[in-house]
PDB file of N, CA and C in Angstrom:
ATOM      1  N   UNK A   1      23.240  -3.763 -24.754  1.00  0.00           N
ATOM      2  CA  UNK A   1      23.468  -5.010 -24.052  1.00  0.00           C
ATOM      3  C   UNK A   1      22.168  -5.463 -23.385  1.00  0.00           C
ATOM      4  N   UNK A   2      22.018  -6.838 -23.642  1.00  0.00           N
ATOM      5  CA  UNK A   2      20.359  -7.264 -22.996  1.00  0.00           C
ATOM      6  C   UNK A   2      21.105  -8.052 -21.764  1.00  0.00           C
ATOM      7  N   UNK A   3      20.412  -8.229 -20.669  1.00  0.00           N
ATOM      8  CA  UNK A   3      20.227  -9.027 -19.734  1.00  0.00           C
ATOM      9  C   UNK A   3      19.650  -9.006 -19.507  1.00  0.00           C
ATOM     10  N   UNK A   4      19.141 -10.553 -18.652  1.00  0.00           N
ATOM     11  CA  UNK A   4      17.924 -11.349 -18.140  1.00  0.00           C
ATOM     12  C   UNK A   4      17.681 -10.933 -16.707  1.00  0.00           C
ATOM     13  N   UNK A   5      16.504 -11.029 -16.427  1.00  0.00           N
ATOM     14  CA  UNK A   5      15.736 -10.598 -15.009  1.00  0.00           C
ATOM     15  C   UNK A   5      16.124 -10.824 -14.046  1.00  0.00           C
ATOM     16  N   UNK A   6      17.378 -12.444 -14.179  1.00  0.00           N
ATOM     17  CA  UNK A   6      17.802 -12.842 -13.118  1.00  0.00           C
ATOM     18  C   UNK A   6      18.916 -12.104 -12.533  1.00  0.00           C
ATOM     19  N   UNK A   7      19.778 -11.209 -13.555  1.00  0.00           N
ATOM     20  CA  UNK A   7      20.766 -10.580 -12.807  1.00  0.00           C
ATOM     21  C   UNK A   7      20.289  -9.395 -11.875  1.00  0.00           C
ATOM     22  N   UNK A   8      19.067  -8.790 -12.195  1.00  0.00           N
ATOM     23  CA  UNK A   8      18.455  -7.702 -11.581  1.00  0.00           C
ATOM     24  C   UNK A   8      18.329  -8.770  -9.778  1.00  0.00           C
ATOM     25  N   UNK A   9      17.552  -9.825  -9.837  1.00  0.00           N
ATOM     26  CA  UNK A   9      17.289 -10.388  -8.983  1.00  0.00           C
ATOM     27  C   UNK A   9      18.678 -10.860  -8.215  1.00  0.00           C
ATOM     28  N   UNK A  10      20.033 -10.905  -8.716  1.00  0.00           N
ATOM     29  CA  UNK A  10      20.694 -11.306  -8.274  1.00  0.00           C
ATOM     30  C   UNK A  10      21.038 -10.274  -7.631  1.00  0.00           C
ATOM     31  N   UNK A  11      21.088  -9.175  -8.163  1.00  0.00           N
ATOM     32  CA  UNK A  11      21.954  -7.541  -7.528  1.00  0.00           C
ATOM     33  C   UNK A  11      20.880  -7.685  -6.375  1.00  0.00           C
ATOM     34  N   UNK A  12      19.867  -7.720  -6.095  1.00  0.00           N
ATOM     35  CA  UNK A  12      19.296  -7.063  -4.739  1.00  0.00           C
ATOM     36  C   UNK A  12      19.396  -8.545  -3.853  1.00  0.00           C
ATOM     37  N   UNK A  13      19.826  -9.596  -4.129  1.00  0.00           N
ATOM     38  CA  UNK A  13      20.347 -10.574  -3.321  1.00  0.00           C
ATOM     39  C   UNK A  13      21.566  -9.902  -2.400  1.00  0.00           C
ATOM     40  N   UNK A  14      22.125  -8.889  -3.484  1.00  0.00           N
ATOM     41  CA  UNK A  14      23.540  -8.939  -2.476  1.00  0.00           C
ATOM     42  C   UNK A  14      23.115  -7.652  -1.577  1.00  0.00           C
ATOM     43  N   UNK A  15      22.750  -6.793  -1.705  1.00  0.00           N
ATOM     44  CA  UNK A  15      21.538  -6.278  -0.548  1.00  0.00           C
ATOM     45  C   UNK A  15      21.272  -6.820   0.404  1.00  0.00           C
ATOM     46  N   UNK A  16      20.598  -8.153   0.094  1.00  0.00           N
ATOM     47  CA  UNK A  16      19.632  -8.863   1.482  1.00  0.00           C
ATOM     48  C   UNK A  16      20.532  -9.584   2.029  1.00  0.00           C
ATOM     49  N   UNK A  17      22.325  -9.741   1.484  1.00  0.00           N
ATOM     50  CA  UNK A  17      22.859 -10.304   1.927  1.00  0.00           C
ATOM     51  C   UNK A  17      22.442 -12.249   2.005  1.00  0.00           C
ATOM     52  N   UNK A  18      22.266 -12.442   0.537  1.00  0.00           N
ATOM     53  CA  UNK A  18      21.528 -13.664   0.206  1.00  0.00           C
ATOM     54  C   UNK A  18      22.296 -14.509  -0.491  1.00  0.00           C
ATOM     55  N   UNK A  19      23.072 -14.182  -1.314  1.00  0.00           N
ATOM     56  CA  UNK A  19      23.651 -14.625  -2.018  1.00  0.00           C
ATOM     57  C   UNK A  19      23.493 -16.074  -2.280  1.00  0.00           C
ATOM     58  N   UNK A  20      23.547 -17.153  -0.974  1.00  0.00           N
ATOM     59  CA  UNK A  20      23.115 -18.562  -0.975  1.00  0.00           C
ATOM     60  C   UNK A  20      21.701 -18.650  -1.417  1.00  0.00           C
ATOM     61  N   UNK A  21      20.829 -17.778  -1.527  1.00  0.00           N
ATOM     62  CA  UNK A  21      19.514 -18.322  -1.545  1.00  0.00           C
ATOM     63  C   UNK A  21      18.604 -19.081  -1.029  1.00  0.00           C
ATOM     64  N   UNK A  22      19.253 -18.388   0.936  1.00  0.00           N
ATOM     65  CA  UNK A  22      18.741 -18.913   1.797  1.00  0.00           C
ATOM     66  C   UNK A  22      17.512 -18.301   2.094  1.00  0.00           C
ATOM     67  N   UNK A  23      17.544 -17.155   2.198  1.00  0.00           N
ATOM     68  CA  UNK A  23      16.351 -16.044   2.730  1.00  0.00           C
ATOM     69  C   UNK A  23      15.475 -16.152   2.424  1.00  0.00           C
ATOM     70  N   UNK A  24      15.691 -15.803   0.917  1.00  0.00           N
ATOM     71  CA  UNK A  24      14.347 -15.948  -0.015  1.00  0.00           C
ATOM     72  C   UNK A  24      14.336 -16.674  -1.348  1.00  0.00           C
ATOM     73  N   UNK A  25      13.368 -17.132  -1.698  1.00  0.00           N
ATOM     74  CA  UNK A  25      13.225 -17.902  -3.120  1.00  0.00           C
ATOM     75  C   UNK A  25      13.590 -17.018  -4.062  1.00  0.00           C
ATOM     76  N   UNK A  26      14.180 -17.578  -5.261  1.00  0.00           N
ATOM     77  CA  UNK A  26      13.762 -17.045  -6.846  1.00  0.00           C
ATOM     78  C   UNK A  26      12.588 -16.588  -6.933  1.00  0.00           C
ATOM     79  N   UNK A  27      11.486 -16.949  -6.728  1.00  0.00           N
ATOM     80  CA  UNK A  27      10.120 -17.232  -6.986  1.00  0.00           C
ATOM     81  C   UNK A  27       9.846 -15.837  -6.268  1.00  0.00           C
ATOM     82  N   UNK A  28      10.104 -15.669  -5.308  1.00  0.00           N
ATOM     83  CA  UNK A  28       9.152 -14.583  -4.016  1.00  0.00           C
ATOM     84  C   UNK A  28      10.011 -13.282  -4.829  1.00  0.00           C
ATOM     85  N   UNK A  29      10.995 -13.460  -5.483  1.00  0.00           N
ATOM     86  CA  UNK A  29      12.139 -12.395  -5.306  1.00  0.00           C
ATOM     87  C   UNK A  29      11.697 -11.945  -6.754  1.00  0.00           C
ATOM     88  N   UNK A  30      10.905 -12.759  -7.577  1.00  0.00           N
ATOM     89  CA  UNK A  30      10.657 -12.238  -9.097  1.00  0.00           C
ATOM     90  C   UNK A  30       9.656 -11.759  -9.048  1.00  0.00           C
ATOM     91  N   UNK A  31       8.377 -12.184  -8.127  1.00  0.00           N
ATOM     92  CA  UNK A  31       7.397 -12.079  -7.800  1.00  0.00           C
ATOM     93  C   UNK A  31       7.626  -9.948  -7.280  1.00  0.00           C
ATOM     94  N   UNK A  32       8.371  -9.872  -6.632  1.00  0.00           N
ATOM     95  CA  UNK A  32       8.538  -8.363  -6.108  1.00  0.00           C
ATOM     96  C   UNK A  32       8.962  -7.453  -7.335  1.00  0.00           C
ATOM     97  N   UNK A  33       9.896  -8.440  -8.401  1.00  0.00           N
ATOM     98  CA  UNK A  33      10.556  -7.736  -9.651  1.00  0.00           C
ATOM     99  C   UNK A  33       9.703  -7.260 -10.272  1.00  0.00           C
ATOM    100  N   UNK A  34       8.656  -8.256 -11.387  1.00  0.00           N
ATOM    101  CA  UNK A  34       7.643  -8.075 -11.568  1.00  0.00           C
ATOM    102  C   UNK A  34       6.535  -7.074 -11.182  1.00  0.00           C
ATOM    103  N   UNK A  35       6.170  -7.084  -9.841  1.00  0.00           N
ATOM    104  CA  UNK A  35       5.640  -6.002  -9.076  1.00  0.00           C
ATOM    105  C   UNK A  35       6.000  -4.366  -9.733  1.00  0.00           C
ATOM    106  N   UNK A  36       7.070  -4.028  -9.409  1.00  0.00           N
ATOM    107  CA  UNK A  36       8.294  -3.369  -9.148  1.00  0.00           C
ATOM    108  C   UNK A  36       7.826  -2.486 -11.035  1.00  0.00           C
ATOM    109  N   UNK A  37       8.414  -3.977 -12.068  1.00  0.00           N
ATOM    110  CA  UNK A  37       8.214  -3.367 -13.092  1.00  0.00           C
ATOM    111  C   UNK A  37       7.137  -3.121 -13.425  1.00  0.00           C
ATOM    112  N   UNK A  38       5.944  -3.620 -13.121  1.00  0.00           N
ATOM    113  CA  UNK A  38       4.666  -3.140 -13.896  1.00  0.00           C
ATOM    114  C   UNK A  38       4.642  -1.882 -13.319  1.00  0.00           C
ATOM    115  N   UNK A  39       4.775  -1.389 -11.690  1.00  0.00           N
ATOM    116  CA  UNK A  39       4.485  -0.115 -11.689  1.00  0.00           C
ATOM    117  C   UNK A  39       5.323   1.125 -12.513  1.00  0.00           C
ATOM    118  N   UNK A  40       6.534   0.751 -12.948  1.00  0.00           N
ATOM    119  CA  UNK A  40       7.579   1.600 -13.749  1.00  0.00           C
ATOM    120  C   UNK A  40       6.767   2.003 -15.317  1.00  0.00           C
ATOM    121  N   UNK A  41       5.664   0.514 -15.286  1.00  0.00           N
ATOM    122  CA  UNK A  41       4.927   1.057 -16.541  1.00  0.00           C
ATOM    123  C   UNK A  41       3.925   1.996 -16.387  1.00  0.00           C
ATOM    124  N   UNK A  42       3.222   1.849 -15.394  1.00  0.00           N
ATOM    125  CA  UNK A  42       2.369   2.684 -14.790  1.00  0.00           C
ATOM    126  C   UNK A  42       2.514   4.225 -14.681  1.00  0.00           C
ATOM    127  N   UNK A  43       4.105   4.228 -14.115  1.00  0.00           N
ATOM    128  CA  UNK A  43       3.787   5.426 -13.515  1.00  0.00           C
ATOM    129  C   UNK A  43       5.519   6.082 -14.819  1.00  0.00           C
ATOM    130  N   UNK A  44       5.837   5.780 -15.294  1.00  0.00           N
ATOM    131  CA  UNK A  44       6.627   5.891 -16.398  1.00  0.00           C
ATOM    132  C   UNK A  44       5.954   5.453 -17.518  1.00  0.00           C
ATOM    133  N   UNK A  45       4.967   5.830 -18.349  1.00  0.00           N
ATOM    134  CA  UNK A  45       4.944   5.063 -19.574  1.00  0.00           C
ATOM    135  C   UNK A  45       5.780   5.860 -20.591  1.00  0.00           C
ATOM    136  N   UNK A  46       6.600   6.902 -20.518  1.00  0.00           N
ATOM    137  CA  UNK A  46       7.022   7.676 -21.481  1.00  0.00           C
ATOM    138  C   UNK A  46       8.349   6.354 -21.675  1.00  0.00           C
ATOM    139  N   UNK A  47       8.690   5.466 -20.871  1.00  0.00           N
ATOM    140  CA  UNK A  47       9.403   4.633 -21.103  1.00  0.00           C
ATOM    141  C   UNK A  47       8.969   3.647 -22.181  1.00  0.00           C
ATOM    142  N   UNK A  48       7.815   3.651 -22.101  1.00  0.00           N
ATOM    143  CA  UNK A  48       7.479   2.816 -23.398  1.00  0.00           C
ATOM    144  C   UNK A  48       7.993   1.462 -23.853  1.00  0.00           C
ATOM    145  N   UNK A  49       8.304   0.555 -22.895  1.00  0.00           N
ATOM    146  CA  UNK A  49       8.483  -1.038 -23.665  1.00  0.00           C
ATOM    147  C   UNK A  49       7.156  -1.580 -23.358  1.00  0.00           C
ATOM    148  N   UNK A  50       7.262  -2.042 -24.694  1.00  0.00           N
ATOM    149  CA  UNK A  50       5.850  -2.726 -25.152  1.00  0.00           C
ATOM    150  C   UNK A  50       5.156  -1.784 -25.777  1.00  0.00           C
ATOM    151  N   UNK A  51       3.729  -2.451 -25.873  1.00  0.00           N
ATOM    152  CA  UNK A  51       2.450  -1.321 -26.506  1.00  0.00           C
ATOM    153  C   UNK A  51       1.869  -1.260 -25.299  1.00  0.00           C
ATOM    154  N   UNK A  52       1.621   0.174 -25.569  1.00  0.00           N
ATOM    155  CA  UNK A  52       0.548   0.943 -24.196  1.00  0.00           C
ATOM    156  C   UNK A  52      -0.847  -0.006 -24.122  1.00  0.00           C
ATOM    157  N   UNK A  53      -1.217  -0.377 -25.486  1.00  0.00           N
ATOM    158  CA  UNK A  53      -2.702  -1.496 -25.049  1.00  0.00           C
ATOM    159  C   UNK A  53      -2.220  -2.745 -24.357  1.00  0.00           C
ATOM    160  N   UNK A  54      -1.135  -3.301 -24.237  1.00  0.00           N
ATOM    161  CA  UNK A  54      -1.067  -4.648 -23.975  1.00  0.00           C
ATOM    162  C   UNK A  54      -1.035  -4.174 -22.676  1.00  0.00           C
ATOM    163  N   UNK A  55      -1.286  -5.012 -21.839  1.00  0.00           N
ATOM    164  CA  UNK A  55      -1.731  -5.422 -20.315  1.00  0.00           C
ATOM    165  C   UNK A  55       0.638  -6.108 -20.075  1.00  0.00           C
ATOM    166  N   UNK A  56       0.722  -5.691 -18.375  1.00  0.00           N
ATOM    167  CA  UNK A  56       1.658  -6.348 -18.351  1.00  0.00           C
ATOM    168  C   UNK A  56       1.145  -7.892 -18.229  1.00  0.00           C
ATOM    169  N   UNK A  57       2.315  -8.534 -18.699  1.00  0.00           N
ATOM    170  CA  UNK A  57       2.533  -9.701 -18.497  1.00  0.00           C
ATOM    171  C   UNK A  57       4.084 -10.219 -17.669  1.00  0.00           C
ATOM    172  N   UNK A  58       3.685 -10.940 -16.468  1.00  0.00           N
ATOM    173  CA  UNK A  58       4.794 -10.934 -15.571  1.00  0.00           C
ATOM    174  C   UNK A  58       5.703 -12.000 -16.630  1.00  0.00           C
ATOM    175  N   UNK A  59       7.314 -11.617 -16.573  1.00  0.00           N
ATOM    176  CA  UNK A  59       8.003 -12.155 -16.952  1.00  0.00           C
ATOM    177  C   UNK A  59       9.065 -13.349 -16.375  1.00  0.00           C
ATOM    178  N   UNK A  60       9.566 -14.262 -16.752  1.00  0.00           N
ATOM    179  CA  UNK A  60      10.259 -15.076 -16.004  1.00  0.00           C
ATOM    180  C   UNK A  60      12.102 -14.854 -15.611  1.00  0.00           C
ATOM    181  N   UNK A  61      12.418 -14.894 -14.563  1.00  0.00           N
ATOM    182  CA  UNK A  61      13.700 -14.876 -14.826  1.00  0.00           C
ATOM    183  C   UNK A  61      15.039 -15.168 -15.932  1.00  0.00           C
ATOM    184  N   UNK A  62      14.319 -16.078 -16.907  1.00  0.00           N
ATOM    185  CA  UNK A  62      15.279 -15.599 -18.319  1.00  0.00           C
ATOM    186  C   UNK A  62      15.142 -15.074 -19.233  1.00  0.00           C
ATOM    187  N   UNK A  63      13.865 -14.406 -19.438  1.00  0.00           N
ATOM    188  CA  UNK A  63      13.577 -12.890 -20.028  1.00  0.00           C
ATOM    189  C   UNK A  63      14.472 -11.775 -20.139  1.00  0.00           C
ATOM    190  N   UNK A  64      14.103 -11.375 -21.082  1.00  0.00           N
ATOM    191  CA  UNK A  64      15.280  -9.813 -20.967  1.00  0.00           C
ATOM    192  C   UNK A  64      14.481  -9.221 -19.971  1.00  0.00           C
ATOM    193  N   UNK A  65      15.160  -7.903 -19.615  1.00  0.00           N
ATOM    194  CA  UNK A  65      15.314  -7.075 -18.613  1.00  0.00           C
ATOM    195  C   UNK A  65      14.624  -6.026 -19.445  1.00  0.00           C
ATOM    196  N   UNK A  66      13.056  -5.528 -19.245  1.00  0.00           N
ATOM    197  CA  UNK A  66      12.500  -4.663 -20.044  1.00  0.00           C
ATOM    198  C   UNK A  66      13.105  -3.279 -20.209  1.00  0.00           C
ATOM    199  N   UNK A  67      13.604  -2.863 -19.650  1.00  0.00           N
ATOM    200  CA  UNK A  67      13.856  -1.323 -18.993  1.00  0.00           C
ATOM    201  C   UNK A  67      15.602  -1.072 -19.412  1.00  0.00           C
ATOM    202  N   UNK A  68      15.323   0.260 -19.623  1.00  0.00           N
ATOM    203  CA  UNK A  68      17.218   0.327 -19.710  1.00  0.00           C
ATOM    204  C   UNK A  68      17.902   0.044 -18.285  1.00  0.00           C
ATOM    205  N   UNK A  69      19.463  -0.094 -18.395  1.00  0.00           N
ATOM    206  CA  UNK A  69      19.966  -0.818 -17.328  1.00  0.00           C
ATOM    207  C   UNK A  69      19.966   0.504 -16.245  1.00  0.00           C
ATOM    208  N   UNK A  70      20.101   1.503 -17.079  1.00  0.00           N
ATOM    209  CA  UNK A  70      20.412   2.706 -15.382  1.00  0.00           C
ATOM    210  C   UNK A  70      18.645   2.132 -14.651  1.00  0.00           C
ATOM    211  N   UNK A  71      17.925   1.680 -15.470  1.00  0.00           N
ATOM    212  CA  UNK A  71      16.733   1.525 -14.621  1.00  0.00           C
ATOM    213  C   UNK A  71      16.771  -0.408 -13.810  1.00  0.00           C
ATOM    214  N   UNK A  72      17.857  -0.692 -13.784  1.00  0.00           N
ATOM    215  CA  UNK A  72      18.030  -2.251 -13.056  1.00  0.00           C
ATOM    216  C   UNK A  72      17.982  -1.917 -11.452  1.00  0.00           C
ATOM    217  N   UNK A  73      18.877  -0.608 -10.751  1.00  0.00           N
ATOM    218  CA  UNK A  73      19.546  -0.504  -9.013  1.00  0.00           C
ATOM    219  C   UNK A  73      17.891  -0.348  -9.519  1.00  0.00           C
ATOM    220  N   UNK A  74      17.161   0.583 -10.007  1.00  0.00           N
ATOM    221  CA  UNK A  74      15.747   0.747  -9.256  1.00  0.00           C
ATOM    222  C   UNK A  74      14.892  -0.245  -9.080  1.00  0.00           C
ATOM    223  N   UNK A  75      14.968  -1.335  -9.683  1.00  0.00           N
ATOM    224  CA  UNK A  75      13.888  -2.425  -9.847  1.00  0.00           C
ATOM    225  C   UNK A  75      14.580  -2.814  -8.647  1.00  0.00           C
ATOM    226  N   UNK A  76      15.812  -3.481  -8.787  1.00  0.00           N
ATOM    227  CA  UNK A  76      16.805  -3.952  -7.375  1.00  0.00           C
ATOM    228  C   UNK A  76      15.892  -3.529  -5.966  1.00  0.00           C
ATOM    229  N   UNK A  77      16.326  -2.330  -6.133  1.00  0.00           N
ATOM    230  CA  UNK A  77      15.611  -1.493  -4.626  1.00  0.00           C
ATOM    231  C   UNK A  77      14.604  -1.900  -3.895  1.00  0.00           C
ATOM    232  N   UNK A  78      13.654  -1.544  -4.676  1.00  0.00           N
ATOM    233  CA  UNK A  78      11.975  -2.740  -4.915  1.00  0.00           C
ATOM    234  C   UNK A  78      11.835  -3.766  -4.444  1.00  0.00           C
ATOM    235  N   UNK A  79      12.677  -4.416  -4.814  1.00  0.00           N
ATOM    236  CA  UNK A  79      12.441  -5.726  -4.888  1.00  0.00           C
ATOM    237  C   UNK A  79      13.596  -5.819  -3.403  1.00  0.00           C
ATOM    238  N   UNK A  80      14.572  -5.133  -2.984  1.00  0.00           N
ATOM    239  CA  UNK A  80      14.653  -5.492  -0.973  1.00  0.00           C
ATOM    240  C   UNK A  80      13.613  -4.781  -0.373  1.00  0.00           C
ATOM    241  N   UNK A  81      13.495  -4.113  -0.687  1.00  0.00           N
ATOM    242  CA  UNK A  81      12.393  -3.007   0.088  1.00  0.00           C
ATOM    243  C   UNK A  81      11.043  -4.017   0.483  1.00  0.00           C
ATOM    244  N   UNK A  82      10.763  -4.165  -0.633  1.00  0.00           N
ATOM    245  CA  UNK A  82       9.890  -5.280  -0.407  1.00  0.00           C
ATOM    246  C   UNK A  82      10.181  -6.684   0.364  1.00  0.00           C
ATOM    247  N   UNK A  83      10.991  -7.358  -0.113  1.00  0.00           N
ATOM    248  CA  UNK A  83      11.449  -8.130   0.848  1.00  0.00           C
ATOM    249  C   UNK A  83      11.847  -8.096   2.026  1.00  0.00           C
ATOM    250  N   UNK A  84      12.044  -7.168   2.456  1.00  0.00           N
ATOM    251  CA  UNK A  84      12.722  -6.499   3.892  1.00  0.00           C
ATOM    252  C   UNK A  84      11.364  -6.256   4.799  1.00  0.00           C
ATOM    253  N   UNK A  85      10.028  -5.851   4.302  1.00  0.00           N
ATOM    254  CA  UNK A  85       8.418  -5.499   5.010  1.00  0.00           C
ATOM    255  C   UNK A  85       8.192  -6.583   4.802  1.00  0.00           C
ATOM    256  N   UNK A  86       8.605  -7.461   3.807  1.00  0.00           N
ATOM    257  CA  UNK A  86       7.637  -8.623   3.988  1.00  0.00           C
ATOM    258  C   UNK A  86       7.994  -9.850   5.283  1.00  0.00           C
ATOM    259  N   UNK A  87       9.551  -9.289   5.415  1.00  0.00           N
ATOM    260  CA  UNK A  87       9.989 -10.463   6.014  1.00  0.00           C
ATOM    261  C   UNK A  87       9.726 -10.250   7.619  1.00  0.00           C
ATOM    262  N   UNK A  88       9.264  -9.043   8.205  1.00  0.00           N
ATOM    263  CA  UNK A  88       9.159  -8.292   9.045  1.00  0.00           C
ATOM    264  C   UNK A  88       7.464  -7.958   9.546  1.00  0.00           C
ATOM    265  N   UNK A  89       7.355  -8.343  10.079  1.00  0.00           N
ATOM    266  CA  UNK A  89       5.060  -8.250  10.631  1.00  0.00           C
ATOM    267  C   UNK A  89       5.512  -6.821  10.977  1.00  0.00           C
ATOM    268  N   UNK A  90       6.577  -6.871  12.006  1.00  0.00           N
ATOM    269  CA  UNK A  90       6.287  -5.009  12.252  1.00  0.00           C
ATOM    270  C   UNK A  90       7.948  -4.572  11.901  1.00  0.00           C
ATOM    271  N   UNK A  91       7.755  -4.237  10.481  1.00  0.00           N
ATOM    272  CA  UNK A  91       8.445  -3.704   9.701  1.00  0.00           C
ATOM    273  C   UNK A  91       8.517  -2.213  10.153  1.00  0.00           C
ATOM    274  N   UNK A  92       9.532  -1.439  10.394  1.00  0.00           N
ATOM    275  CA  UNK A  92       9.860   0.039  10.454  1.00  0.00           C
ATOM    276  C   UNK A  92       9.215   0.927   9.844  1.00  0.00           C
ATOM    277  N   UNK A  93       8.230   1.088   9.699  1.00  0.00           N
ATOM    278  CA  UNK A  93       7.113   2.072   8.749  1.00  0.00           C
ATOM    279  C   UNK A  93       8.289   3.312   7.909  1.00  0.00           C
ATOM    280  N   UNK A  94       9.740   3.770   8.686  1.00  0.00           N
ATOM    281  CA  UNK A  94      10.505   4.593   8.096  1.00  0.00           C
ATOM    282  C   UNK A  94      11.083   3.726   7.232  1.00  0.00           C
ATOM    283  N   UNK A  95      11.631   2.425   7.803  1.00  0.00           N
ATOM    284  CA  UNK A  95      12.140   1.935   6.469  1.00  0.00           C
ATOM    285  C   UNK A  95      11.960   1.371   5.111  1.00  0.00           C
ATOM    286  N   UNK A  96      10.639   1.113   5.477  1.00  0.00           N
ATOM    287  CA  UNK A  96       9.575   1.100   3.997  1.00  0.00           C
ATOM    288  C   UNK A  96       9.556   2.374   3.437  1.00  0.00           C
ATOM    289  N   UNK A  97       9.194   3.681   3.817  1.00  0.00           N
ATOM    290  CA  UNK A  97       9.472   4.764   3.523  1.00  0.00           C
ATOM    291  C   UNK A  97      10.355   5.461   2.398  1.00  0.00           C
ATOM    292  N   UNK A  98      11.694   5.099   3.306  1.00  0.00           N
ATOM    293  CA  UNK A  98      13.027   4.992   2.666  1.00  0.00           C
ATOM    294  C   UNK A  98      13.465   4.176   1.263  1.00  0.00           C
ATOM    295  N   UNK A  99      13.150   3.188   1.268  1.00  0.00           N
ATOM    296  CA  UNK A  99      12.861   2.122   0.508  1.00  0.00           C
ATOM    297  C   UNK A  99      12.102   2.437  -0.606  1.00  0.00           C
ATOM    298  N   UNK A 100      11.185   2.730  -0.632  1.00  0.00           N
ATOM    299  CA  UNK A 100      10.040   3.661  -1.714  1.00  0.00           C
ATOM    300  C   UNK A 100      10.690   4.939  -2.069  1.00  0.00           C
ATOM    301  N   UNK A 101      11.488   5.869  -1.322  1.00  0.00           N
ATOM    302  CA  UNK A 101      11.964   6.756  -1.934  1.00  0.00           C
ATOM    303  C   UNK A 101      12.788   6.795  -3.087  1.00  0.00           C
ATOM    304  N   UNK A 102      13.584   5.595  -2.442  1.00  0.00           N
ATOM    305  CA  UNK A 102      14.909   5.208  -3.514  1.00  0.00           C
ATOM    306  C   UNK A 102      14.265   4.956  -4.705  1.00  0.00           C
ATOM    307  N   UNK A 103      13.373   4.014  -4.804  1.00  0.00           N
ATOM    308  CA  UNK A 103      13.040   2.911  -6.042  1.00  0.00           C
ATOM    309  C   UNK A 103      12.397   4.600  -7.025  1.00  0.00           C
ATOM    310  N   UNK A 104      11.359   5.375  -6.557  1.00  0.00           N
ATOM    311  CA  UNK A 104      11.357   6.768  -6.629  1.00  0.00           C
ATOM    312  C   UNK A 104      11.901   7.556  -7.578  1.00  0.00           C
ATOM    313  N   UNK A 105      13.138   7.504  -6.696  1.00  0.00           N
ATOM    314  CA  UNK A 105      14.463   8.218  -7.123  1.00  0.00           C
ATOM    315  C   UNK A 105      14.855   7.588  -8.694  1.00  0.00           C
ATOM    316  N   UNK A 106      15.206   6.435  -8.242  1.00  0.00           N
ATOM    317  CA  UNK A 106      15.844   5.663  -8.816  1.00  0.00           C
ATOM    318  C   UNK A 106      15.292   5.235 -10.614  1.00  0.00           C
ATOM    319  N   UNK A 107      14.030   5.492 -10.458  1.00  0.00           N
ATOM    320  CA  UNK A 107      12.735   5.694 -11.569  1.00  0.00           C
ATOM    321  C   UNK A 107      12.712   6.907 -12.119  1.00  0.00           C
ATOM    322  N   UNK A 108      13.360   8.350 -11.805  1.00  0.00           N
ATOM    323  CA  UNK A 108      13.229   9.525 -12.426  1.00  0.00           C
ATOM    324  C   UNK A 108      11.854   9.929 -11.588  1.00  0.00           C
ATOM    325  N   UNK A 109      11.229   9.158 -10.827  1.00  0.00           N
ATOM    326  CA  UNK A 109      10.365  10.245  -9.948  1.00  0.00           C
ATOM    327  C   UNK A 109      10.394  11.069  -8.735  1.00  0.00           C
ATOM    328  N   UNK A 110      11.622  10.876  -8.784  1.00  0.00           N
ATOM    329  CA  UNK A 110      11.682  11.252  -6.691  1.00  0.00           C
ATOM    330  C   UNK A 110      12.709  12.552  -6.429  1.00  0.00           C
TER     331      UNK A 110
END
């Protein structure tokens, strides 16, 4: 089953408790996805979508969803975690922490 980037982006809406798409943009929220997945290439390449020479290229919200789906809560994670420090100047240094553990976890590294 393929799905698009936007449902990943939608699951960590209901996280931030966003659902209206008041908080944060599409834009800021793909912007963290993106983020999120290039490092999964980085630090997972045994995952292997794409070719190891190609450079990422950030994708748009109606793109498929590169990654298998048990790997979607982890991109999710990421992408509040991030939003949650960003939205915050003095963000909880534990809860960034926490936040990074999961996505971590959630990646087969943690």
């Amino acid at each position: 089953m393929t799905i698009a980037l936007q449902s990943v982006v939608d699951l960590a809406r209901l996280d931030l408790n966003d659902a209206d798409k008041v908080r944060s943009t599409d834009a800021d929220l793909l912007k963290f996805a993106n983020d999120g997945i290039a490092k999964v290439k980085v630090m997972r390449p045994d995952l292997n979508f794409g070719n190891y020479s190609t450079a990422y290229a950030d994708l748009a919200l109606t793109d498929p969803f590169p990654l298998g789906l048990e790997y979607r809560p982890g991109i999710s994670n990421y992408i509040v975690m991030r939003s949650e420090v960003s939205d915050d100047a003095f963000a909880n240094e534990q809860r960034a922490i926490q936040g990074l553990k999961m996505f971590l976890s959630d990646i087969g590294m943690g």
